[in-house]
N, C-alpha and C. Protein backbone atom coordinates (compact mmCIF):
# COMPACT_ATOMS: atom_id res chain seq x y z
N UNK A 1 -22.49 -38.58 -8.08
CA UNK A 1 -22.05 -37.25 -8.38
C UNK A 1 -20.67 -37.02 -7.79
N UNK A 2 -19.48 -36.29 -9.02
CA UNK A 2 -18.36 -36.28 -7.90
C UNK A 2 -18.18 -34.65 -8.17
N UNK A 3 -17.90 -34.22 -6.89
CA UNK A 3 -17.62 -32.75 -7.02
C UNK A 3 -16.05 -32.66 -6.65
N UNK A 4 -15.79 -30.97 -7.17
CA UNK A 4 -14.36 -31.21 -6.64
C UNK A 4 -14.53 -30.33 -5.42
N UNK A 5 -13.44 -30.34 -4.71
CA UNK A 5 -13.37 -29.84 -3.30
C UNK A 5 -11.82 -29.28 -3.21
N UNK A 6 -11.75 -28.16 -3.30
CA UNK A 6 -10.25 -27.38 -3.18
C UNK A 6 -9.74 -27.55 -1.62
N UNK A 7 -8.72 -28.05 -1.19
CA UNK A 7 -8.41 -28.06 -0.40
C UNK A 7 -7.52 -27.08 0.29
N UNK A 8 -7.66 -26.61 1.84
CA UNK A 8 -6.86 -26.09 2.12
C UNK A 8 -5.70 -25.75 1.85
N UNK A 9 -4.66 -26.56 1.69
CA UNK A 9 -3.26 -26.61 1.32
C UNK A 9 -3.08 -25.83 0.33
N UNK A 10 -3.88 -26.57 -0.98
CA UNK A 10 -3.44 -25.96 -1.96
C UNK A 10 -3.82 -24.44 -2.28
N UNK A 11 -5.14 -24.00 -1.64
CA UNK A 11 -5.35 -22.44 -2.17
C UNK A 11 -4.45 -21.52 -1.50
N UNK A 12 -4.02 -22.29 0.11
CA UNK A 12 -3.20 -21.42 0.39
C UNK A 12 -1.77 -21.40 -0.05
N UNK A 13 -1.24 -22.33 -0.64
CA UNK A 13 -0.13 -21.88 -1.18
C UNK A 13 0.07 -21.26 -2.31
N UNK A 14 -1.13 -21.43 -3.19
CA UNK A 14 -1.46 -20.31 -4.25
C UNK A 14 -1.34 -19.03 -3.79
N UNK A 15 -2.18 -18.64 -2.57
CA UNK A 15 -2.57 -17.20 -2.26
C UNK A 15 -0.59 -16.95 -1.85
N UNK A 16 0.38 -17.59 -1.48
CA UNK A 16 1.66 -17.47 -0.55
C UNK A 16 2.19 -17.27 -1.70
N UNK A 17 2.14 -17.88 -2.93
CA UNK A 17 3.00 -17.81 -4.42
C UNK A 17 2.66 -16.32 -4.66
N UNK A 18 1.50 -16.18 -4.79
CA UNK A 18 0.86 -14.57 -5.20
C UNK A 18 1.67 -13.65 -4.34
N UNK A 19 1.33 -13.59 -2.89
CA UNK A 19 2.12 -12.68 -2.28
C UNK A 19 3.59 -12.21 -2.39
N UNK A 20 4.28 -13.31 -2.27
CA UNK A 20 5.85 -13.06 -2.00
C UNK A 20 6.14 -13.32 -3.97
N UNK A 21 6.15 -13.78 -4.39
CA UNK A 21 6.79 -13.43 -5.71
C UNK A 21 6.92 -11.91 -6.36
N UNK A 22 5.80 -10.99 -5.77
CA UNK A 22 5.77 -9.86 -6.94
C UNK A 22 5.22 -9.00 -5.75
N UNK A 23 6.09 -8.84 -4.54
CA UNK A 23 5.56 -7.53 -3.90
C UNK A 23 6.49 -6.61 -4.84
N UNK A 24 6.20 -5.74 -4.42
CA UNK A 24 6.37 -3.98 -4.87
C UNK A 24 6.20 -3.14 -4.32
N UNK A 25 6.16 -3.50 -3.42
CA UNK A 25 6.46 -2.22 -2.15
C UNK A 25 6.84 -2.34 -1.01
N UNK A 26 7.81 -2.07 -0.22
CA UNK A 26 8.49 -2.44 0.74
C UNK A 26 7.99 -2.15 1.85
N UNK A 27 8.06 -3.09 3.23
CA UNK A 27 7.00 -2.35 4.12
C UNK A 27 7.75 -1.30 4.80
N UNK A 28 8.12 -0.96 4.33
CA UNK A 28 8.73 0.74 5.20
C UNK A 28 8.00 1.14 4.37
N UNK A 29 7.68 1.05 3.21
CA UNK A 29 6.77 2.29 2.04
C UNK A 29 5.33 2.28 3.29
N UNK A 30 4.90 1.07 3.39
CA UNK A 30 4.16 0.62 3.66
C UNK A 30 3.87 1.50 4.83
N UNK A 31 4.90 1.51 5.74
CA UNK A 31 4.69 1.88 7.08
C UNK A 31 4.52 3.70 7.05
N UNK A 32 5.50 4.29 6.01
CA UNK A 32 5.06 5.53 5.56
C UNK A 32 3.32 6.16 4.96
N UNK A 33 2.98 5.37 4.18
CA UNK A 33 1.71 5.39 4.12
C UNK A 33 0.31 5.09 4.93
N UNK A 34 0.78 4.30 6.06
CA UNK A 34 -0.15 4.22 7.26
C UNK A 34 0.03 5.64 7.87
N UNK A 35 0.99 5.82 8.36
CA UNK A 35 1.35 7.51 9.06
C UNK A 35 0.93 8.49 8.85
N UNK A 36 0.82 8.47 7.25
CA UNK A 36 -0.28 9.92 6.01
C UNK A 36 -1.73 9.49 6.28
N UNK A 37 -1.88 8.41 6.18
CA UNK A 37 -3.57 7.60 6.26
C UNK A 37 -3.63 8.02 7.59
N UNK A 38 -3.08 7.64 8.52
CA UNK A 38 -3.38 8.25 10.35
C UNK A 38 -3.73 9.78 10.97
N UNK A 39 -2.64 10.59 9.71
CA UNK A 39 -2.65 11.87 10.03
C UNK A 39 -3.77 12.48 9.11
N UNK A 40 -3.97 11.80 8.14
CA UNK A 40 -5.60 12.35 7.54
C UNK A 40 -6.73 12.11 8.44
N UNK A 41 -6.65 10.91 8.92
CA UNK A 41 -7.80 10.85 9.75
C UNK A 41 -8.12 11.78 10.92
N UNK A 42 -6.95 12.04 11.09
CA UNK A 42 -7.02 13.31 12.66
C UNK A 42 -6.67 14.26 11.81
N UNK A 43 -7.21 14.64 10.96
CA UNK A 43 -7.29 15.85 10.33
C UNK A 43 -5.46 17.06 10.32
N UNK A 44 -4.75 16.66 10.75
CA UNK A 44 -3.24 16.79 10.43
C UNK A 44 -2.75 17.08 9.34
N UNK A 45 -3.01 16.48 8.28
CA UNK A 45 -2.31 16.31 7.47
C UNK A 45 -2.34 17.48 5.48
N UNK A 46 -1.57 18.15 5.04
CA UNK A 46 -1.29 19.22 4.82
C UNK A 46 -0.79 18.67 3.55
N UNK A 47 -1.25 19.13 2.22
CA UNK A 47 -1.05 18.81 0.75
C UNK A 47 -0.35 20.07 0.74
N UNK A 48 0.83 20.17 -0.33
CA UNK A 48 1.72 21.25 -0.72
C UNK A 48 1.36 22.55 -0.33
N UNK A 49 0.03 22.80 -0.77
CA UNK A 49 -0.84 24.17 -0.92
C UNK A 49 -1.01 24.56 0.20
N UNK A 50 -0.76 23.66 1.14
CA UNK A 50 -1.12 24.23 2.41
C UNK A 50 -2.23 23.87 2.91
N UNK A 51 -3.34 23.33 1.60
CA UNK A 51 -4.54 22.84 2.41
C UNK A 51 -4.89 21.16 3.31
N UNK A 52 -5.78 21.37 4.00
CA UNK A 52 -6.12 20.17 4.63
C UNK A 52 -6.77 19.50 3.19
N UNK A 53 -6.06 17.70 3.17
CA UNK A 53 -6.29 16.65 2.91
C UNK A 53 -7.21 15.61 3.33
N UNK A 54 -7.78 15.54 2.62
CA UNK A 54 -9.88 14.99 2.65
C UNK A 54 -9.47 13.71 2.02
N UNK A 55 -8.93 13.86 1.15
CA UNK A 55 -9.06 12.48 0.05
C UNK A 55 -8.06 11.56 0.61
N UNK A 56 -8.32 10.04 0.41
CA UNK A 56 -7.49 9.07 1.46
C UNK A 56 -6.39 8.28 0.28
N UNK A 57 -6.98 8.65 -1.33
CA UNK A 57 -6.09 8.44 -2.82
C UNK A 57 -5.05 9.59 -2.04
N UNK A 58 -5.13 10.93 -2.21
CA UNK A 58 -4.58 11.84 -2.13
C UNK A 58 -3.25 11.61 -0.78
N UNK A 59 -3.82 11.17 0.26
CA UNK A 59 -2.81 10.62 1.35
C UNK A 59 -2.10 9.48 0.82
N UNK A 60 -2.38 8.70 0.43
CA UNK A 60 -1.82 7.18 -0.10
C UNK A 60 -0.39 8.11 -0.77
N UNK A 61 -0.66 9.33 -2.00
CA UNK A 61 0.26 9.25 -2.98
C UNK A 61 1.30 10.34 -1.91
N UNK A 62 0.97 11.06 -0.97
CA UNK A 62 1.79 11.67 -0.36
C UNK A 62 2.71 10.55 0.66
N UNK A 63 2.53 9.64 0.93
CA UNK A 63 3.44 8.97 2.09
C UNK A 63 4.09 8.09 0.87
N UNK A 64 3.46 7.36 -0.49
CA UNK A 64 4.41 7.13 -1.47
C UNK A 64 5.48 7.61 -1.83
N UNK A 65 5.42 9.30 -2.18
CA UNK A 65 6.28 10.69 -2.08
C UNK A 65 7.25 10.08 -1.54
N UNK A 66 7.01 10.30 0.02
CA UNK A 66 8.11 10.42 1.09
C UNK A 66 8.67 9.26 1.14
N UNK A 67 8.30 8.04 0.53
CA UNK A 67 9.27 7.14 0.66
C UNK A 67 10.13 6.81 -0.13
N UNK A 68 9.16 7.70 -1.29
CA UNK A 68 10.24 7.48 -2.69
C UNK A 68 11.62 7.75 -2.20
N UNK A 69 11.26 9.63 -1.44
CA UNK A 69 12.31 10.49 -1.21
C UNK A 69 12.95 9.95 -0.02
N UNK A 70 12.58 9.07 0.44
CA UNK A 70 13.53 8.11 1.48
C UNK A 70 14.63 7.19 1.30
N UNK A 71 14.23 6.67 -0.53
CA UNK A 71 14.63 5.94 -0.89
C UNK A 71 14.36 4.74 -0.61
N UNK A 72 13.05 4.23 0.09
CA UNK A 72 12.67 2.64 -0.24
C UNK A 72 12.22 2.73 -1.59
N UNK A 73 11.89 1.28 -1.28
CA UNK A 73 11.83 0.50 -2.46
C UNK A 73 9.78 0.74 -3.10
N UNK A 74 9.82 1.26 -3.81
CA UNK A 74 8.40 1.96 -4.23
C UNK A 74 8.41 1.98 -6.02
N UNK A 75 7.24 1.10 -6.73
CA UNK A 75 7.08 1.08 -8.52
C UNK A 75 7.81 3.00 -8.77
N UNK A 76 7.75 2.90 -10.09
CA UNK A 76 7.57 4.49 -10.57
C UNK A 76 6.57 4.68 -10.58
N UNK A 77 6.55 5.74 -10.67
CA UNK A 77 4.98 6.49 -10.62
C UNK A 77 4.62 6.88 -12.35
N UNK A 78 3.61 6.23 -12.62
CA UNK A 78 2.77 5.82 -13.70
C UNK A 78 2.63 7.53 -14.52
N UNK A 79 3.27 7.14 -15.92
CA UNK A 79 3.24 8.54 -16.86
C UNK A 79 1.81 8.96 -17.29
């Protein structure tokens, strides 16, 4: 019986091709969106309206916002 056996090497340089060819978001976006995710969790954090932010989608697209408006590097936002 011959089986195949993927070797180390190669899946990980697959998974290294995947990563770095097609990021899309810069880690400053990145680092903006941990900060909204942090301040939701300690209950901080404040959607336009004024109300407290529950939803962790809802934080994600607010620290996206701010980085847009920072000017990193962040996709468009989907029509």
């Amino acid at each position: 019986m011959a089986t195949k056996k993927a070797t180390k090497n190669s899946t990980a340089e697959k998974n290294a091709k995947k990563t770095s060819s097609s990021r899309s978001y810069s880690p400053a976006a990145g680092e903006s969106v941990e900060r909204e995710m942090k301040a939701m969790k300690q209950g901080k954090l404040k959607s336009g309206s004024g109300q407290k932010v529950t939803n962790p989608k809802q934080a994600i697209a607010i620290g996206l916002s701010e980085a847009r408006k920072a000017g990193k590097k962040v996709p468009k936002k989907k029509s």
